[in-house]
C-alpha atoms as a PDB file:
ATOM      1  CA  UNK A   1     -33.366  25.512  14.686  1.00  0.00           C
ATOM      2  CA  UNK A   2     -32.565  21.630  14.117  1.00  0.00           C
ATOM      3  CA  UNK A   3     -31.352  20.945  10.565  1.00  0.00           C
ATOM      4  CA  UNK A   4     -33.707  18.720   8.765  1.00  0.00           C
ATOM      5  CA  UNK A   5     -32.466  15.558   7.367  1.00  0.00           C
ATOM      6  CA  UNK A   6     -35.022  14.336   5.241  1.00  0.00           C
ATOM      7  CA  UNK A   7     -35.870  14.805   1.648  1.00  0.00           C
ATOM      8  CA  UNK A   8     -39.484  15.347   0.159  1.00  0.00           C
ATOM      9  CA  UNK A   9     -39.935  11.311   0.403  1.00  0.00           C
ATOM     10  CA  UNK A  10     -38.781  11.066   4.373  1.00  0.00           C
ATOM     11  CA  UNK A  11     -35.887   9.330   3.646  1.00  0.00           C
ATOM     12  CA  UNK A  12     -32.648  10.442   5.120  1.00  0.00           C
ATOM     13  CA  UNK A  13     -29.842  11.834   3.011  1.00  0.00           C
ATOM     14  CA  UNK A  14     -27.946   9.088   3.686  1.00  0.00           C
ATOM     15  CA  UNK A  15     -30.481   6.779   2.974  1.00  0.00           C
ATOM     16  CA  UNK A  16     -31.019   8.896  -0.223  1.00  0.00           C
ATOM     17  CA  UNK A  17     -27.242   8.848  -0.876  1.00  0.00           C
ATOM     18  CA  UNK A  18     -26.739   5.126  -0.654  1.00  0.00           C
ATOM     19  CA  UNK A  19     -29.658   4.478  -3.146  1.00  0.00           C
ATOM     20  CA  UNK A  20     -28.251   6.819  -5.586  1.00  0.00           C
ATOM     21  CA  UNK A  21     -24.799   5.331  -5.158  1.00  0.00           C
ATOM     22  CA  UNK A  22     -26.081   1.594  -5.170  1.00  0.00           C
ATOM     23  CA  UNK A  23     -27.603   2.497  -8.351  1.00  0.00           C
ATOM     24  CA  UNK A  24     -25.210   4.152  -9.822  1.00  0.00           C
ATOM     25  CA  UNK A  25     -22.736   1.254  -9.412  1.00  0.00           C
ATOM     26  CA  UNK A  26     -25.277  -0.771 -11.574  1.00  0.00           C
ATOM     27  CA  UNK A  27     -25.223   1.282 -14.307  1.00  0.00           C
ATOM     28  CA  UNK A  28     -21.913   2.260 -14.969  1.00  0.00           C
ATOM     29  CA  UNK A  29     -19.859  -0.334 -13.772  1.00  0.00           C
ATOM     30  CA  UNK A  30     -16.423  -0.698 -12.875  1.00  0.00           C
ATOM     31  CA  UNK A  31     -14.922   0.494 -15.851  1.00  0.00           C
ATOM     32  CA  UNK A  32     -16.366   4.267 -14.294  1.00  0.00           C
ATOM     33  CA  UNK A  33     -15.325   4.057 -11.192  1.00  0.00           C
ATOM     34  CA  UNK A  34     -11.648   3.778 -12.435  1.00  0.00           C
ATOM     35  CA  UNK A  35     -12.115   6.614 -14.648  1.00  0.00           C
ATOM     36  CA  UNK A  36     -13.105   8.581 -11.794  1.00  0.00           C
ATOM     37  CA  UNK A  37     -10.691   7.584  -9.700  1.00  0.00           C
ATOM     38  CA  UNK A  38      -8.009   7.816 -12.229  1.00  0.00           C
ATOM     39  CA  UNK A  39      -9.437  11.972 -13.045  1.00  0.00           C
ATOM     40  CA  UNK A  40      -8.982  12.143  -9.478  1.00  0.00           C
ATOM     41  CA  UNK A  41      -5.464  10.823  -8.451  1.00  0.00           C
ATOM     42  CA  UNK A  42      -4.346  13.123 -11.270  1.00  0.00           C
ATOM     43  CA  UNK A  43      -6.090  16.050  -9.938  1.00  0.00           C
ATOM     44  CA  UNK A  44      -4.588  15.575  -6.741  1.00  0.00           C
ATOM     45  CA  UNK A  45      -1.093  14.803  -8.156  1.00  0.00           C
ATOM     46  CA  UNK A  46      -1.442  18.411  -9.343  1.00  0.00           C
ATOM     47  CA  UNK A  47      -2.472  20.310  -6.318  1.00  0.00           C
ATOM     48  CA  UNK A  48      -0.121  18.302  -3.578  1.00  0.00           C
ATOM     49  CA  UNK A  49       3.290  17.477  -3.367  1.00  0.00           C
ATOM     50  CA  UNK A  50       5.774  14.875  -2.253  1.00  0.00           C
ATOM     51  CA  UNK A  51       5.441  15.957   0.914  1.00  0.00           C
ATOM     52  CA  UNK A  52       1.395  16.101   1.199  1.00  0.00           C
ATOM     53  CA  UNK A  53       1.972  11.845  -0.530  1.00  0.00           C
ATOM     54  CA  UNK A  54       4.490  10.880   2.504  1.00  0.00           C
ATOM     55  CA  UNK A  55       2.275  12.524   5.394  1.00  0.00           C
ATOM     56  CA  UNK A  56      -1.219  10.793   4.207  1.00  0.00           C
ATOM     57  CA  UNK A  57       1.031   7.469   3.688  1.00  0.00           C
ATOM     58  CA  UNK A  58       2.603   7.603   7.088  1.00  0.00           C
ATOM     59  CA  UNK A  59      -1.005   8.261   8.809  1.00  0.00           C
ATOM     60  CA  UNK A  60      -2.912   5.270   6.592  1.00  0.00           C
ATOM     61  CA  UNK A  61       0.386   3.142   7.794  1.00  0.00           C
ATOM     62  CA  UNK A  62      -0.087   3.887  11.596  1.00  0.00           C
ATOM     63  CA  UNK A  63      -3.887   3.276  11.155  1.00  0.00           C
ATOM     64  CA  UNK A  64      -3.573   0.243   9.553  1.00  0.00           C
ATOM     65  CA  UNK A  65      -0.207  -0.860  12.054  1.00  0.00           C
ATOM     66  CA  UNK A  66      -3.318  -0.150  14.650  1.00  0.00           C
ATOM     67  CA  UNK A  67      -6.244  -2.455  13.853  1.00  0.00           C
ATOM     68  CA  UNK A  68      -3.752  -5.389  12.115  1.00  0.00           C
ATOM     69  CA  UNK A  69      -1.532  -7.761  13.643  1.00  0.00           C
ATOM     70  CA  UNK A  70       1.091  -9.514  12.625  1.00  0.00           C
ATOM     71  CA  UNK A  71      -0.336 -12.329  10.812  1.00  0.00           C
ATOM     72  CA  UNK A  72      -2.080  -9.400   8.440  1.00  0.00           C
ATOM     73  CA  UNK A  73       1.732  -8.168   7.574  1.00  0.00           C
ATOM     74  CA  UNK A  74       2.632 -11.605   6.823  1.00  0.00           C
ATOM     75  CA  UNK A  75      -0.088 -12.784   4.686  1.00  0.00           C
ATOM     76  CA  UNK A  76       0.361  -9.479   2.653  1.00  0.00           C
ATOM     77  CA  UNK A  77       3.747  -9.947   2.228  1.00  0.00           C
ATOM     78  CA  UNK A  78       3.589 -13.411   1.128  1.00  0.00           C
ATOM     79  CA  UNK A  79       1.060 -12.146  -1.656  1.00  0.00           C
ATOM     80  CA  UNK A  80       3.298  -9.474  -2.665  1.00  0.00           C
ATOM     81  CA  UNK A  81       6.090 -11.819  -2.686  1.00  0.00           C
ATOM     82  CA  UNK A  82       4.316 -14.364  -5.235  1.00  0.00           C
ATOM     83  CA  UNK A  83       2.504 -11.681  -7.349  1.00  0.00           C
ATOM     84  CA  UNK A  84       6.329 -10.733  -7.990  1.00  0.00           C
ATOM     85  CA  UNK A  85       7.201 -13.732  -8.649  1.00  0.00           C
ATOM     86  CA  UNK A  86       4.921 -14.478 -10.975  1.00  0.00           C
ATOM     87  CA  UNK A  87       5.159 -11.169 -12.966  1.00  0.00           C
ATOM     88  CA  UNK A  88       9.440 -11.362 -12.965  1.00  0.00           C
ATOM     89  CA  UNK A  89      12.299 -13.167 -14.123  1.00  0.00           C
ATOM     90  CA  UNK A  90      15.920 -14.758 -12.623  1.00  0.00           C
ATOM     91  CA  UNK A  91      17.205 -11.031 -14.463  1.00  0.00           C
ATOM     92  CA  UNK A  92      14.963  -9.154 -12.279  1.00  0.00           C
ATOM     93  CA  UNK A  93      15.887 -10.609  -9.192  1.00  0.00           C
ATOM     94  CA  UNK A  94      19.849 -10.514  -9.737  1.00  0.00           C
ATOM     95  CA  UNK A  95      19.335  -6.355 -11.069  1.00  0.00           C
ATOM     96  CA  UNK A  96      17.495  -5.911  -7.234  1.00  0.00           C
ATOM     97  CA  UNK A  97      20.045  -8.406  -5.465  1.00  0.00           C
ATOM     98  CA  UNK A  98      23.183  -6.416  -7.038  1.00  0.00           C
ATOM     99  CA  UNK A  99      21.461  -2.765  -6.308  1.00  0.00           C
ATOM    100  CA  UNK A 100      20.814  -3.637  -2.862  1.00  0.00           C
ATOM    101  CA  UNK A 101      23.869  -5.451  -2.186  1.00  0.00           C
ATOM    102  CA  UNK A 102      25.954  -1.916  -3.734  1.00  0.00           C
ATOM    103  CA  UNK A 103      23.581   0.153  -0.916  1.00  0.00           C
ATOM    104  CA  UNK A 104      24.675  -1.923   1.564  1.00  0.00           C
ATOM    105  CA  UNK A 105      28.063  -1.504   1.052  1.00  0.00           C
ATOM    106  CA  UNK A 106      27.784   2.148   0.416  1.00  0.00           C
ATOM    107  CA  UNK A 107      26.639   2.467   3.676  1.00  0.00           C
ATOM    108  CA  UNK A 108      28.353  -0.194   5.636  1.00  0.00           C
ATOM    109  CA  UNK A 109      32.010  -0.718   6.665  1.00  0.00           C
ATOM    110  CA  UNK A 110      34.518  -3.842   6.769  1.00  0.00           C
ATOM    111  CA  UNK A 111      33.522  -4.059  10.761  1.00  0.00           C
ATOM    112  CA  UNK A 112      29.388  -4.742   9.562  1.00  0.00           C
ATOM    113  CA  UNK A 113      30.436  -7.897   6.924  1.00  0.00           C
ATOM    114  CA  UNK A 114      32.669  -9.500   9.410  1.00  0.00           C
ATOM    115  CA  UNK A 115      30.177  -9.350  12.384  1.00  0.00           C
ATOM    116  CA  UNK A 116      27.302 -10.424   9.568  1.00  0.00           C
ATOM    117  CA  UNK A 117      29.876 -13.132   8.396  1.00  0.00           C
ATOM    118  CA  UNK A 118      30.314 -14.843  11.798  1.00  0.00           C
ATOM    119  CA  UNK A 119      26.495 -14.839  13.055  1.00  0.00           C
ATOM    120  CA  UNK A 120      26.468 -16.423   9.914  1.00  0.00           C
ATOM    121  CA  UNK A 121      29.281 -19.143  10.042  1.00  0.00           C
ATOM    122  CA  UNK A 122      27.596 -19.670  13.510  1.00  0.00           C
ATOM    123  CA  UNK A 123      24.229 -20.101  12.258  1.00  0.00           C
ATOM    124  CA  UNK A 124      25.449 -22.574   9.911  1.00  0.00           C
ATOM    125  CA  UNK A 125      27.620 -24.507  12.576  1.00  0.00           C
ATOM    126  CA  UNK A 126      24.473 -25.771  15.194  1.00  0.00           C
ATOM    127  CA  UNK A 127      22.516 -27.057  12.293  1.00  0.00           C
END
């Protein structure tokens, strides 16, 4: 037997669903919605793990690698860049500089900086 879709005014559920959500968003506003959403994140946090976080992160990043080129990356990436700009200081930038530059040398021998210090001194040279 076919599952019947309609409710007792012929409307579809989804039709029904819509309506109900359309008018829910008028009446409780935004300030709900982030309540909700906050309820739920920590809900989740509580029931997954790290691992359950880096799996759903990895699939949204393929998806989105999928339908967005490269122009999408680099429009995203200049807005990161000046909304951390404009929320940071000089102090911020030489705490990230100095971590990243110990990483790097944590993990990278005398052989890395020299070959990194001549495509350098050659970049520098046909200008």
């Amino acid at each position: 037997m076919a599952k019947n879709n309609d409710n007792r005014d012929g409307m579809s559920r989804e039709e029904a669903g819509r309506m109900g959500g359309q008018k829910t968003s008028k009446t409780r506003g935004k300030d709900f919605y982030q309540e909700i959403g906050k309820k739920g994140g920590n809900a989740t946090s509580k029931s997954h793990d790290q691992n359950f976080y880096q799996e759903i992160g990895k699939k949204g990043g393929v998806s989105t690698a999928s339908s967005h080129d490269k122009d999408f990356y680099q429009d995203i990436g200049k807005k990161g860049g000046k909304s951390t700009a404009d929320s940071h200081d000089k102090d911020f930038y030489q705490e990230i500089g100095k971590k990243g530059g110990e990483a790097t040398s944590d993990s990278h021998n005398k052989d890395f900086y020299r070959e990194i210090g001549k495509k350098g001194g050659n970049s520098r040279s046909s200008d």
